[in-house]
PDB file of N, CA and C in Angstrom:
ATOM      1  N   UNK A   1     -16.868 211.936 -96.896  1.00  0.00           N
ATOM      2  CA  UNK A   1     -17.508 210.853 -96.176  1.00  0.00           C
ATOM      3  C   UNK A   1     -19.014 211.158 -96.100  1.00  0.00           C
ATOM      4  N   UNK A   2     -19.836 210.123 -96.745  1.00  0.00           N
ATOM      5  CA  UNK A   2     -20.914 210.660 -96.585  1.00  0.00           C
ATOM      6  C   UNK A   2     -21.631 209.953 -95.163  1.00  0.00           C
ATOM      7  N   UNK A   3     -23.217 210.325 -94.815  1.00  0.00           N
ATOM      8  CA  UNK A   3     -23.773 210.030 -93.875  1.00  0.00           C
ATOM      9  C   UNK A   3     -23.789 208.230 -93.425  1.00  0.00           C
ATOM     10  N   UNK A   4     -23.872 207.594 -94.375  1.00  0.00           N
ATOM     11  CA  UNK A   4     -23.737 206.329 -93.993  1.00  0.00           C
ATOM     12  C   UNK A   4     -22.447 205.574 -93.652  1.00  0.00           C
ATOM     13  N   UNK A   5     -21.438 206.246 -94.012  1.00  0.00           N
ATOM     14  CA  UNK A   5     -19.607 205.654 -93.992  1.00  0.00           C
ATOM     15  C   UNK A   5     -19.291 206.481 -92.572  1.00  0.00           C
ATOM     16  N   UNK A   6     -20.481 207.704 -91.920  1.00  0.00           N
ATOM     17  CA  UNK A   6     -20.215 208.301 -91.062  1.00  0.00           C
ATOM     18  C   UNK A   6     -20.952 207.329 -89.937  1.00  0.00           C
ATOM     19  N   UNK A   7     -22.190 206.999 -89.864  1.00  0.00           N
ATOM     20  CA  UNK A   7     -22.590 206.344 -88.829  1.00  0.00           C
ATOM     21  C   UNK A   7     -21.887 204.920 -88.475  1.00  0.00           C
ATOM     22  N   UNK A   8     -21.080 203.973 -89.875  1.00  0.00           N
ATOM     23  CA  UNK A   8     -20.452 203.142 -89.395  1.00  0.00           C
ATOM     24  C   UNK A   8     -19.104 203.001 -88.919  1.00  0.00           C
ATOM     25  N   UNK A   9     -18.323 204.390 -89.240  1.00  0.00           N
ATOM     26  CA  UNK A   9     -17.307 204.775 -88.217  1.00  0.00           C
ATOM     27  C   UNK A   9     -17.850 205.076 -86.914  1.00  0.00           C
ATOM     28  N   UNK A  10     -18.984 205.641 -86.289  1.00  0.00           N
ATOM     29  CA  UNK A  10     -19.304 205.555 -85.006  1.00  0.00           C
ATOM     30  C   UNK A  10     -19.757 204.641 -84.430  1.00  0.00           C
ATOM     31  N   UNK A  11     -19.669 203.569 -85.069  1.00  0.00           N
ATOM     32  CA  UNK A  11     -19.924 202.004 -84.612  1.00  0.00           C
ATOM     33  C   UNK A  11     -18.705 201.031 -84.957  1.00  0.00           C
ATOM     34  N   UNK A  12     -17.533 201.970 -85.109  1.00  0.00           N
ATOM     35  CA  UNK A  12     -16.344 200.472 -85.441  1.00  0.00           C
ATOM     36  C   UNK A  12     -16.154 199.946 -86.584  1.00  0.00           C
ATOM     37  N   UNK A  13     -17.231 200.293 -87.537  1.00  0.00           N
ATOM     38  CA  UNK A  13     -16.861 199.755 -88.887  1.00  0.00           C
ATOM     39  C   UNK A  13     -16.349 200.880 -89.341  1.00  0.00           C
ATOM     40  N   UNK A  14     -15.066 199.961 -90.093  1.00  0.00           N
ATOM     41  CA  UNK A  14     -13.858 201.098 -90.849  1.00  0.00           C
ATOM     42  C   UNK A  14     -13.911 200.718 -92.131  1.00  0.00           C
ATOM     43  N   UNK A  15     -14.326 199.565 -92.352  1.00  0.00           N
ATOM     44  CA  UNK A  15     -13.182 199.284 -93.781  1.00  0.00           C
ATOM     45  C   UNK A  15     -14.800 199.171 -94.509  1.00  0.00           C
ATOM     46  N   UNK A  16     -15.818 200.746 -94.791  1.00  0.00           N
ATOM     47  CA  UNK A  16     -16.762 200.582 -95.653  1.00  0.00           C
ATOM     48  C   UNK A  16     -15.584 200.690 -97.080  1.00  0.00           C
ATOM     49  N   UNK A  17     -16.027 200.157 -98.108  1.00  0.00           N
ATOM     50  CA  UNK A  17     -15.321 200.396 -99.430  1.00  0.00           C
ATOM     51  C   UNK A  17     -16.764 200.463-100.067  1.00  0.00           C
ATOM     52  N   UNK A  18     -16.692 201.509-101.186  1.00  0.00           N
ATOM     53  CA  UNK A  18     -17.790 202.020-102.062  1.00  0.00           C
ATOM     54  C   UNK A  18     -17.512 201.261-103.412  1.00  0.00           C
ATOM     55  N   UNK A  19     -18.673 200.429-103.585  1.00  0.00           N
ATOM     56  CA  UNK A  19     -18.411 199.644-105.019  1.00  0.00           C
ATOM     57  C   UNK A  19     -19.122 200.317-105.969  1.00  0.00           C
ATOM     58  N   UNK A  20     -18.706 199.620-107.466  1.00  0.00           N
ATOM     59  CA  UNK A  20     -19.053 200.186-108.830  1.00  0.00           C
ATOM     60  C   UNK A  20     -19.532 199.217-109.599  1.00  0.00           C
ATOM     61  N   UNK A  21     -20.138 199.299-110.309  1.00  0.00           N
ATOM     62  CA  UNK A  21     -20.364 197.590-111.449  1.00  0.00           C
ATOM     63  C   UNK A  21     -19.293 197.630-111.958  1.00  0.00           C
ATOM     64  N   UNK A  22     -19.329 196.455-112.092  1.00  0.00           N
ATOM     65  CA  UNK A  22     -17.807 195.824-112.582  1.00  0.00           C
ATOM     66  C   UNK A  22     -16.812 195.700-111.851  1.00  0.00           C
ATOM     67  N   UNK A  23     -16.688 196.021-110.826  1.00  0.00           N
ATOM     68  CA  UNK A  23     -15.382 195.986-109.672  1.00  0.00           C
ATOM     69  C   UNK A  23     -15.700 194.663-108.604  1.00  0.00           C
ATOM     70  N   UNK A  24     -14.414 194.627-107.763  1.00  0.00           N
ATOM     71  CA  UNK A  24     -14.304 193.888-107.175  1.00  0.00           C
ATOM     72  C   UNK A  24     -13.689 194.461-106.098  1.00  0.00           C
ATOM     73  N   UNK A  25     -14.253 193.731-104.332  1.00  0.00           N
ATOM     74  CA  UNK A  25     -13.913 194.619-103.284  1.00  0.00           C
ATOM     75  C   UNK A  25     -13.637 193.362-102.572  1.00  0.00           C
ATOM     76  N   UNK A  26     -12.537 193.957-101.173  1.00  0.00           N
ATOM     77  CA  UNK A  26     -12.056 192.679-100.307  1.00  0.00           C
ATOM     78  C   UNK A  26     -12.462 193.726 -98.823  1.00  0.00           C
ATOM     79  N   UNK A  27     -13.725 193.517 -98.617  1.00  0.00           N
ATOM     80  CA  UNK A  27     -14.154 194.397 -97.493  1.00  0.00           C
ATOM     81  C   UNK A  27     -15.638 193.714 -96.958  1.00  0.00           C
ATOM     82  N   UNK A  28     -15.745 193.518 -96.007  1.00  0.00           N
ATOM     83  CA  UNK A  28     -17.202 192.974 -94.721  1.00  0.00           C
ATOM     84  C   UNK A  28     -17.687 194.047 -95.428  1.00  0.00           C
ATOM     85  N   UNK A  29     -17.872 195.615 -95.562  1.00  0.00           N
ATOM     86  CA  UNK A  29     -19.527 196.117 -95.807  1.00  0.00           C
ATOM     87  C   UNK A  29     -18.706 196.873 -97.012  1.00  0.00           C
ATOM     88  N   UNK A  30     -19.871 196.813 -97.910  1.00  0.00           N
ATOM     89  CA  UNK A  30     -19.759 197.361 -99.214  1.00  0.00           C
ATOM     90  C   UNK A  30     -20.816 198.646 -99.506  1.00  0.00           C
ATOM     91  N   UNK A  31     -20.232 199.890 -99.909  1.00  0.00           N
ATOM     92  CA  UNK A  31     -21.681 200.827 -99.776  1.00  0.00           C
ATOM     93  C   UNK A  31     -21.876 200.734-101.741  1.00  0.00           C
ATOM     94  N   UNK A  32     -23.303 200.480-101.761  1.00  0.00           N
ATOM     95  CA  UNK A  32     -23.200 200.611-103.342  1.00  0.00           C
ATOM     96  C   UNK A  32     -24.505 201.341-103.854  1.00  0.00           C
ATOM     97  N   UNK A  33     -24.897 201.615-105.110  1.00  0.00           N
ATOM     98  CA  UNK A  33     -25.988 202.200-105.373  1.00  0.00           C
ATOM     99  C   UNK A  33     -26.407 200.916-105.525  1.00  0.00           C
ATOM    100  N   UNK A  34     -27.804 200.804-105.667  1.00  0.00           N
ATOM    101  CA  UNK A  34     -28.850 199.583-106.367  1.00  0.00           C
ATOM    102  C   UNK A  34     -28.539 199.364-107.691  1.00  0.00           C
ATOM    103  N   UNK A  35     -28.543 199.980-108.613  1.00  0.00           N
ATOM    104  CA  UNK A  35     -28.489 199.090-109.392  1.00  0.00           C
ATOM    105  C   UNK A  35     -26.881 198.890-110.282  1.00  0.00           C
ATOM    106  N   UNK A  36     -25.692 198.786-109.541  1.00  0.00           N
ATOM    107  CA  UNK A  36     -24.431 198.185-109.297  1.00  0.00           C
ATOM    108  C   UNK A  36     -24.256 196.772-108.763  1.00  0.00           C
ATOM    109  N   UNK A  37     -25.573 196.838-107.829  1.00  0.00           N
ATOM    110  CA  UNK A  37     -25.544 195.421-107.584  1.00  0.00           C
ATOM    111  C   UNK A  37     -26.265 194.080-107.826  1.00  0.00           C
ATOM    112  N   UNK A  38     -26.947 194.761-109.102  1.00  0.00           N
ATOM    113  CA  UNK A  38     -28.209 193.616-109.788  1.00  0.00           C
ATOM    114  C   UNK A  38     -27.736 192.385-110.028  1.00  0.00           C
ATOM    115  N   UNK A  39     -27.806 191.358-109.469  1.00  0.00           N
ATOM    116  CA  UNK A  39     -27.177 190.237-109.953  1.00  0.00           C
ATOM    117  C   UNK A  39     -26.307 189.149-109.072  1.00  0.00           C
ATOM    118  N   UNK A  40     -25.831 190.769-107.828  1.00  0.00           N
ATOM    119  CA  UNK A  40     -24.842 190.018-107.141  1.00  0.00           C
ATOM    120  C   UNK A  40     -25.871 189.848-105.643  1.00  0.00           C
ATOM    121  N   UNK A  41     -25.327 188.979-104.683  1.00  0.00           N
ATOM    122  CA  UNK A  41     -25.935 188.467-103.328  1.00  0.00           C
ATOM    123  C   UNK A  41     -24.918 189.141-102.103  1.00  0.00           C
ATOM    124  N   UNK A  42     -25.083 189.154-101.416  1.00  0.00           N
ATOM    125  CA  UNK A  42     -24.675 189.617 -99.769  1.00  0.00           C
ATOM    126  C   UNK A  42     -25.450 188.702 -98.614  1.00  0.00           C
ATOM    127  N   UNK A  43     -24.915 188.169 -97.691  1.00  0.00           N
ATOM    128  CA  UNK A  43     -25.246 187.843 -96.138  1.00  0.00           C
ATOM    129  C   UNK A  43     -26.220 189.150 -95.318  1.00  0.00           C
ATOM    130  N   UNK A  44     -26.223 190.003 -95.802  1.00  0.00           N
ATOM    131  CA  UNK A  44     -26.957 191.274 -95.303  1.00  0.00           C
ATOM    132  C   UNK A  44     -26.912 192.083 -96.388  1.00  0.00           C
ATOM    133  N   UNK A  45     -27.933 192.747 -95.824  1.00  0.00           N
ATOM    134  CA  UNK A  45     -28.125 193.855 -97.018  1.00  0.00           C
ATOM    135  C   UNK A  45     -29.345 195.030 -96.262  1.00  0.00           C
ATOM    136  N   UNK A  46     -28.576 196.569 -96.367  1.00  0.00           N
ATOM    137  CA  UNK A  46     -29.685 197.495 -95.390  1.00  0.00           C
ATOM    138  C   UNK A  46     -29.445 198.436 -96.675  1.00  0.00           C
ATOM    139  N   UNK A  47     -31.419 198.931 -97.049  1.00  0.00           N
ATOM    140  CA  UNK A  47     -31.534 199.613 -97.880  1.00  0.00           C
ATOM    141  C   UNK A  47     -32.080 201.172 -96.800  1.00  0.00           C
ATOM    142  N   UNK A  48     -31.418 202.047 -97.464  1.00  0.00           N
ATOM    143  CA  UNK A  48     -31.604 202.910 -96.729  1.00  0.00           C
ATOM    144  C   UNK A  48     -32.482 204.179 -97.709  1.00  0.00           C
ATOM    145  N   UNK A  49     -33.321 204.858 -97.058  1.00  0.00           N
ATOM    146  CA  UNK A  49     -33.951 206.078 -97.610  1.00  0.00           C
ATOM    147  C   UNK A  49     -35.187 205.771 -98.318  1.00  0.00           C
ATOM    148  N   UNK A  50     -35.947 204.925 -97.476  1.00  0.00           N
ATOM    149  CA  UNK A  50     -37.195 204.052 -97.958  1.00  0.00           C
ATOM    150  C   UNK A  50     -38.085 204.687 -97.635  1.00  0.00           C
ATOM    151  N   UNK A  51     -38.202 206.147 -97.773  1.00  0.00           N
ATOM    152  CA  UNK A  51     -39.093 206.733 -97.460  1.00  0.00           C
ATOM    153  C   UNK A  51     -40.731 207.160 -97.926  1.00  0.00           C
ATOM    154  N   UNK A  52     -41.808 207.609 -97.447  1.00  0.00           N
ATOM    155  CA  UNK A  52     -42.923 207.764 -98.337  1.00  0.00           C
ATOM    156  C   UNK A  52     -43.004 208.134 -99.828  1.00  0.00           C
ATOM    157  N   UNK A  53     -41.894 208.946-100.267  1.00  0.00           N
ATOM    158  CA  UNK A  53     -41.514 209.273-102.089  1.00  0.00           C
ATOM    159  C   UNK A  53     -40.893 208.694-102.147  1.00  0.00           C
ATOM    160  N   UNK A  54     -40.041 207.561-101.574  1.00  0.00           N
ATOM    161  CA  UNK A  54     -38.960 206.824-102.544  1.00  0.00           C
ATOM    162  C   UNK A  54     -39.896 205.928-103.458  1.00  0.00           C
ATOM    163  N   UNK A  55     -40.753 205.103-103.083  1.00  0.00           N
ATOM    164  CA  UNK A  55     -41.275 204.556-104.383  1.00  0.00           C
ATOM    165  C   UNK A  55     -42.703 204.443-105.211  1.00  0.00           C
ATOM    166  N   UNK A  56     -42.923 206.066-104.850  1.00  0.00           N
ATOM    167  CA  UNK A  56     -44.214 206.702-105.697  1.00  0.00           C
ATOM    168  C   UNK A  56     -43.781 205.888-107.267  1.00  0.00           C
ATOM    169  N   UNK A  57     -42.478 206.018-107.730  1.00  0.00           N
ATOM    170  CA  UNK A  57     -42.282 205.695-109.293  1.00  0.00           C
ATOM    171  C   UNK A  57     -42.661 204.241-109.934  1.00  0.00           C
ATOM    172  N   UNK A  58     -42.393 204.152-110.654  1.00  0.00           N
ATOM    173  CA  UNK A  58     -42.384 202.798-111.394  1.00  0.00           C
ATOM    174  C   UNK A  58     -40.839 202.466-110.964  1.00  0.00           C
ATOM    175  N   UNK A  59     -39.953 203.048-111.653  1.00  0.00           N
ATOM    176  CA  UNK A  59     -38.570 202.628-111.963  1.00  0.00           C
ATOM    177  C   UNK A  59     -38.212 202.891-109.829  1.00  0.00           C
ATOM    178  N   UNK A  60     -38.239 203.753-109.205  1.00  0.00           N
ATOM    179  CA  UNK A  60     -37.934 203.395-107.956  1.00  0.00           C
ATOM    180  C   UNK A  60     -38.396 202.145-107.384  1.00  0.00           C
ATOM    181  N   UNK A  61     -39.854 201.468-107.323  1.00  0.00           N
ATOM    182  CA  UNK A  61     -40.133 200.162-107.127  1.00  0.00           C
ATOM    183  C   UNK A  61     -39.324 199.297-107.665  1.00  0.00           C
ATOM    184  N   UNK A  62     -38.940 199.333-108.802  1.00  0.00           N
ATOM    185  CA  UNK A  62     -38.246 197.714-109.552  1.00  0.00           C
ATOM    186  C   UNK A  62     -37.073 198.014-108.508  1.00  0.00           C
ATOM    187  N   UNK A  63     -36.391 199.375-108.356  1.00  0.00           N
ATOM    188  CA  UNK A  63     -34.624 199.152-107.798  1.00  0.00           C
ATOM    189  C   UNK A  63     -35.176 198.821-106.572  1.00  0.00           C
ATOM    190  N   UNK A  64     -36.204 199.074-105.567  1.00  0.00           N
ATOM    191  CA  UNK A  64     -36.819 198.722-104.285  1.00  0.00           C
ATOM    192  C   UNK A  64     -36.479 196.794-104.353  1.00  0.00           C
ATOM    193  N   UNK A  65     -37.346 196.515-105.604  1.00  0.00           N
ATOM    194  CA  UNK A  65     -37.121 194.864-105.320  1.00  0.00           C
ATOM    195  C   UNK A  65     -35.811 194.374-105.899  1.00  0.00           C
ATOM    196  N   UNK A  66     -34.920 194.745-106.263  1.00  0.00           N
ATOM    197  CA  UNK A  66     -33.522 194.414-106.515  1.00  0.00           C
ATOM    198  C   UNK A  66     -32.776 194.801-105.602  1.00  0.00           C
ATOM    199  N   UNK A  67     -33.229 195.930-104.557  1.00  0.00           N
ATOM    200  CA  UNK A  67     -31.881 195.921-103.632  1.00  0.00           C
ATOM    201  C   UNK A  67     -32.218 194.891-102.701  1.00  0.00           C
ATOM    202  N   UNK A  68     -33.794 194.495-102.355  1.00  0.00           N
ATOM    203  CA  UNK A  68     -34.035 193.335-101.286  1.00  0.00           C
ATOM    204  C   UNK A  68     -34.359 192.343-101.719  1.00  0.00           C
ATOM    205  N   UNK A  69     -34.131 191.637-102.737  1.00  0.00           N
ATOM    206  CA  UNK A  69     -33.826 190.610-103.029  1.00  0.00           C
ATOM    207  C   UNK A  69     -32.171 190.369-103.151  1.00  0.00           C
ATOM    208  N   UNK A  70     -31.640 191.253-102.609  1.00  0.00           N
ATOM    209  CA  UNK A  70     -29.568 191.194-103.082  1.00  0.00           C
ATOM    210  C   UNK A  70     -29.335 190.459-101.396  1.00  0.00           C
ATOM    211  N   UNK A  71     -30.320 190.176-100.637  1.00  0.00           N
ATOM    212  CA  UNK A  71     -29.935 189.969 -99.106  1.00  0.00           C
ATOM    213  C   UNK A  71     -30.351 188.126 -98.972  1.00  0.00           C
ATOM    214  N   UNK A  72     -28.957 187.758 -98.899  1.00  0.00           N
ATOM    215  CA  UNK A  72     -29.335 186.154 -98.446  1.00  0.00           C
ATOM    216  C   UNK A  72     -29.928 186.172 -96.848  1.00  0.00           C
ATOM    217  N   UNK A  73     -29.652 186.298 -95.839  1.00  0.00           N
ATOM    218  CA  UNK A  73     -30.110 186.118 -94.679  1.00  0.00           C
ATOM    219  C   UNK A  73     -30.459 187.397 -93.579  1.00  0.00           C
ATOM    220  N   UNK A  74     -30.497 188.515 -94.144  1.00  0.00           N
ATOM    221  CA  UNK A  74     -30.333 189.635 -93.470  1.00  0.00           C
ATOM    222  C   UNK A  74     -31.168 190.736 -94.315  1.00  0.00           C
ATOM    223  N   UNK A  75     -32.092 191.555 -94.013  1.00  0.00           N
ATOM    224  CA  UNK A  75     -32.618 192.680 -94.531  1.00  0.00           C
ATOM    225  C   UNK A  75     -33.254 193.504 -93.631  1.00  0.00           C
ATOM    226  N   UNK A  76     -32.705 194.568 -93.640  1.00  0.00           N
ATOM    227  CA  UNK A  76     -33.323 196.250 -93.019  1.00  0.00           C
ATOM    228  C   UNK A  76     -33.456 197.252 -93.752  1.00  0.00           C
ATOM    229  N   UNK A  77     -34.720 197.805 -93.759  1.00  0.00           N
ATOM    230  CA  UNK A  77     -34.876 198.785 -94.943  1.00  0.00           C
ATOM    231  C   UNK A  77     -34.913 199.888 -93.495  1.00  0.00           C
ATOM    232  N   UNK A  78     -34.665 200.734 -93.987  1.00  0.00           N
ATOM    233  CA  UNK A  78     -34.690 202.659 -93.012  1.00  0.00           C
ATOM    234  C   UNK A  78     -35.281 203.401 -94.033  1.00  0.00           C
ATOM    235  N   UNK A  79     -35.707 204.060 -93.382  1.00  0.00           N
ATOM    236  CA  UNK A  79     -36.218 205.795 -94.057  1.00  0.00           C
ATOM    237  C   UNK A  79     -36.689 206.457 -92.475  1.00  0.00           C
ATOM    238  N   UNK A  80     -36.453 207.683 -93.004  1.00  0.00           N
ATOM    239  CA  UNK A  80     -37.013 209.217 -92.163  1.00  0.00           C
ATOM    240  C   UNK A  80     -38.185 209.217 -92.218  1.00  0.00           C
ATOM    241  N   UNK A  81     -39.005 209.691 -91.234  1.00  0.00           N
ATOM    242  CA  UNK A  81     -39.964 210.578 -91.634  1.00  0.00           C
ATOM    243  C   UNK A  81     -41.430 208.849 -91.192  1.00  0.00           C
ATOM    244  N   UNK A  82     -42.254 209.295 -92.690  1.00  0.00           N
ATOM    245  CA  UNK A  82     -42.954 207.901 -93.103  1.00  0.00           C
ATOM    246  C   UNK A  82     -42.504 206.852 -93.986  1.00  0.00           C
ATOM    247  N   UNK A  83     -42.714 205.352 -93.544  1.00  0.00           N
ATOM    248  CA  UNK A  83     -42.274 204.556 -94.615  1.00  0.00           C
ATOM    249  C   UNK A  83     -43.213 204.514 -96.267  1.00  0.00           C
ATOM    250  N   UNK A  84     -42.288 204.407 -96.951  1.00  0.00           N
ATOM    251  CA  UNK A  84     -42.650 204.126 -97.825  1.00  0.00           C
ATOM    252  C   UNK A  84     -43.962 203.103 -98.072  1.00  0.00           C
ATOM    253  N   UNK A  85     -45.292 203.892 -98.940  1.00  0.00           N
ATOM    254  CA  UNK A  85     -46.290 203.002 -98.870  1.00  0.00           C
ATOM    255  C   UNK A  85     -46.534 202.040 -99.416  1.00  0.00           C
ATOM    256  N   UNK A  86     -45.093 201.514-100.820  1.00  0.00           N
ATOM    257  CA  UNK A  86     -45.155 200.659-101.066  1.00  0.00           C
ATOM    258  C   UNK A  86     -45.124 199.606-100.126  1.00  0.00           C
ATOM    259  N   UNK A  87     -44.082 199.465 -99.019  1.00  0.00           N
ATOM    260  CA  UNK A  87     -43.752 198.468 -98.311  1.00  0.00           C
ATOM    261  C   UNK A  87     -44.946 197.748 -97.591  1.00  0.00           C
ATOM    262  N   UNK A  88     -45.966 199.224 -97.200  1.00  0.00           N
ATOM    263  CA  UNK A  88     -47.467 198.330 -96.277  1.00  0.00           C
ATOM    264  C   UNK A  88     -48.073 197.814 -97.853  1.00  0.00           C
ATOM    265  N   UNK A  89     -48.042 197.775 -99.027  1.00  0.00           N
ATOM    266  CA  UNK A  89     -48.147 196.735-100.116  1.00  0.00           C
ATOM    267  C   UNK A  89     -47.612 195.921-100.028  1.00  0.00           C
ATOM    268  N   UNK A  90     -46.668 195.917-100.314  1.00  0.00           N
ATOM    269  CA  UNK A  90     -45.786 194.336-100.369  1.00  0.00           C
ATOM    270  C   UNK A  90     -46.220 193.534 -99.149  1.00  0.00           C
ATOM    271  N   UNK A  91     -46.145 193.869 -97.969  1.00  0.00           N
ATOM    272  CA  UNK A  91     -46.198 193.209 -96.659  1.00  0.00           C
ATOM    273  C   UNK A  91     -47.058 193.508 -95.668  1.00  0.00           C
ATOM    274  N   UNK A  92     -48.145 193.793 -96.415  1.00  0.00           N
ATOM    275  CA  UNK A  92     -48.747 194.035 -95.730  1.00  0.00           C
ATOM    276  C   UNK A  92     -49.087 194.215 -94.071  1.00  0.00           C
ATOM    277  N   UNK A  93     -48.292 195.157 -93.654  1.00  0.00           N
ATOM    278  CA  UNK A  93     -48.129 195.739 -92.639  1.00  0.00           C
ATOM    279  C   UNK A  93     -47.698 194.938 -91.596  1.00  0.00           C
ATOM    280  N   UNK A  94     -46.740 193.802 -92.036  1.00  0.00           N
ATOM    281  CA  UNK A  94     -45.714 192.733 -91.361  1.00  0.00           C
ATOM    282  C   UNK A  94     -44.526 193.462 -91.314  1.00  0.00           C
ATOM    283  N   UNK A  95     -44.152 194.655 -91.581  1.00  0.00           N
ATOM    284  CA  UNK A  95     -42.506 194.979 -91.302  1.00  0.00           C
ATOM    285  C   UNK A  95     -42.991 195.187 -89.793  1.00  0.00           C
ATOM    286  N   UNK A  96     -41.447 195.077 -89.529  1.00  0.00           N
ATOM    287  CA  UNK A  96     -41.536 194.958 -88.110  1.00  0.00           C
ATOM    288  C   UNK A  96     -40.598 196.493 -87.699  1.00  0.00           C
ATOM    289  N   UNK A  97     -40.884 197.147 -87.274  1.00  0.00           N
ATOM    290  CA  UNK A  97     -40.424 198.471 -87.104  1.00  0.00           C
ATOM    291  C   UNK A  97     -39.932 199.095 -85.651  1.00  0.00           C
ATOM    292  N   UNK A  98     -38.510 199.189 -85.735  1.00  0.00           N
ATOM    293  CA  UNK A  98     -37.851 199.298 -84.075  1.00  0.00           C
ATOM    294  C   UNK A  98     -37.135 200.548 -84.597  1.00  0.00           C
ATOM    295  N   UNK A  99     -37.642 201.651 -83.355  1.00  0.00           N
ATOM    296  CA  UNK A  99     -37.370 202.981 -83.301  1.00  0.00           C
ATOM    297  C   UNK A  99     -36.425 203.276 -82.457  1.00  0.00           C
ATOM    298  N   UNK A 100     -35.019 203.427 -82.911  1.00  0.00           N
ATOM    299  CA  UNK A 100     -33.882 203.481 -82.017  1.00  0.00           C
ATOM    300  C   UNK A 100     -33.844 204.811 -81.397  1.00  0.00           C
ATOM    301  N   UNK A 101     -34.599 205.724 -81.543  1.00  0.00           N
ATOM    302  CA  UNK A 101     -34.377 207.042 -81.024  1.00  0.00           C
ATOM    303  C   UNK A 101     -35.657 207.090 -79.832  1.00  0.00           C
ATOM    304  N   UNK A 102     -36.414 206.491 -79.453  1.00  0.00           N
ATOM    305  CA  UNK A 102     -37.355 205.710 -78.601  1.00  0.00           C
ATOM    306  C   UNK A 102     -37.141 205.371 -77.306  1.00  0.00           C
ATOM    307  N   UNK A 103     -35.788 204.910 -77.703  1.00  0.00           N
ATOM    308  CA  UNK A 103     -34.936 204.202 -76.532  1.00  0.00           C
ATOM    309  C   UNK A 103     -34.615 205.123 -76.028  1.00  0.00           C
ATOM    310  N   UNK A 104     -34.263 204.521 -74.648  1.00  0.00           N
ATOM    311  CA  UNK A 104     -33.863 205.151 -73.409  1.00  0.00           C
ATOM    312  C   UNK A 104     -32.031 204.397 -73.378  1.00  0.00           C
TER     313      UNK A 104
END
């Protein structure tokens, strides 16, 4: 079980199923790599590990805009640490950023 199938068992979600290209799943959250899911859409979609090196690359940026463009009405990107500096590009410093460990 990795870290993300672990935090949504401590929130009630059970039925993560891990997809593959080419497969087909009968499950509310799907954990997949990016580019398994080029093509296909989701009601939500949370990209996780968006951190300051995730998209120093060329080829990390393109999978950056294919996993958030895979989100019809729903998108949360996470990372540790600092965000990724692509993102103050793209949006110029419109993400909106809520620090759950902050909270009381």
């Amino acid at each position: 079980m990795n870290h993300f199938q672990r935090f949504c068992a401590g929130h009630g979600i059970t039925d993560v199923v891990t997809f593959e290209s080419g497969g087909s799943v009968d499950s509310q959250t799907i954990l997949a790599h990016i580019p398994d899911v080029k093509g296909l859409e989701y009601d939500a979609v949370i990209v996780m590990g968006v951190n300051e090196s995730f998209a120093n690359a060329t080829f990390n940026q393109k999978l950056l805009y294919v996993a958030t463009t895979r989100a019809k009405h729903y998108l949360a990107l996470h990372w540790a640490g600092r965000q990724s500096s692509i993102l103050l590009q793209i949006y110029g410093g419109g993400v909106r950023v809520t620090d759950h460990q902050s909270r009381s």
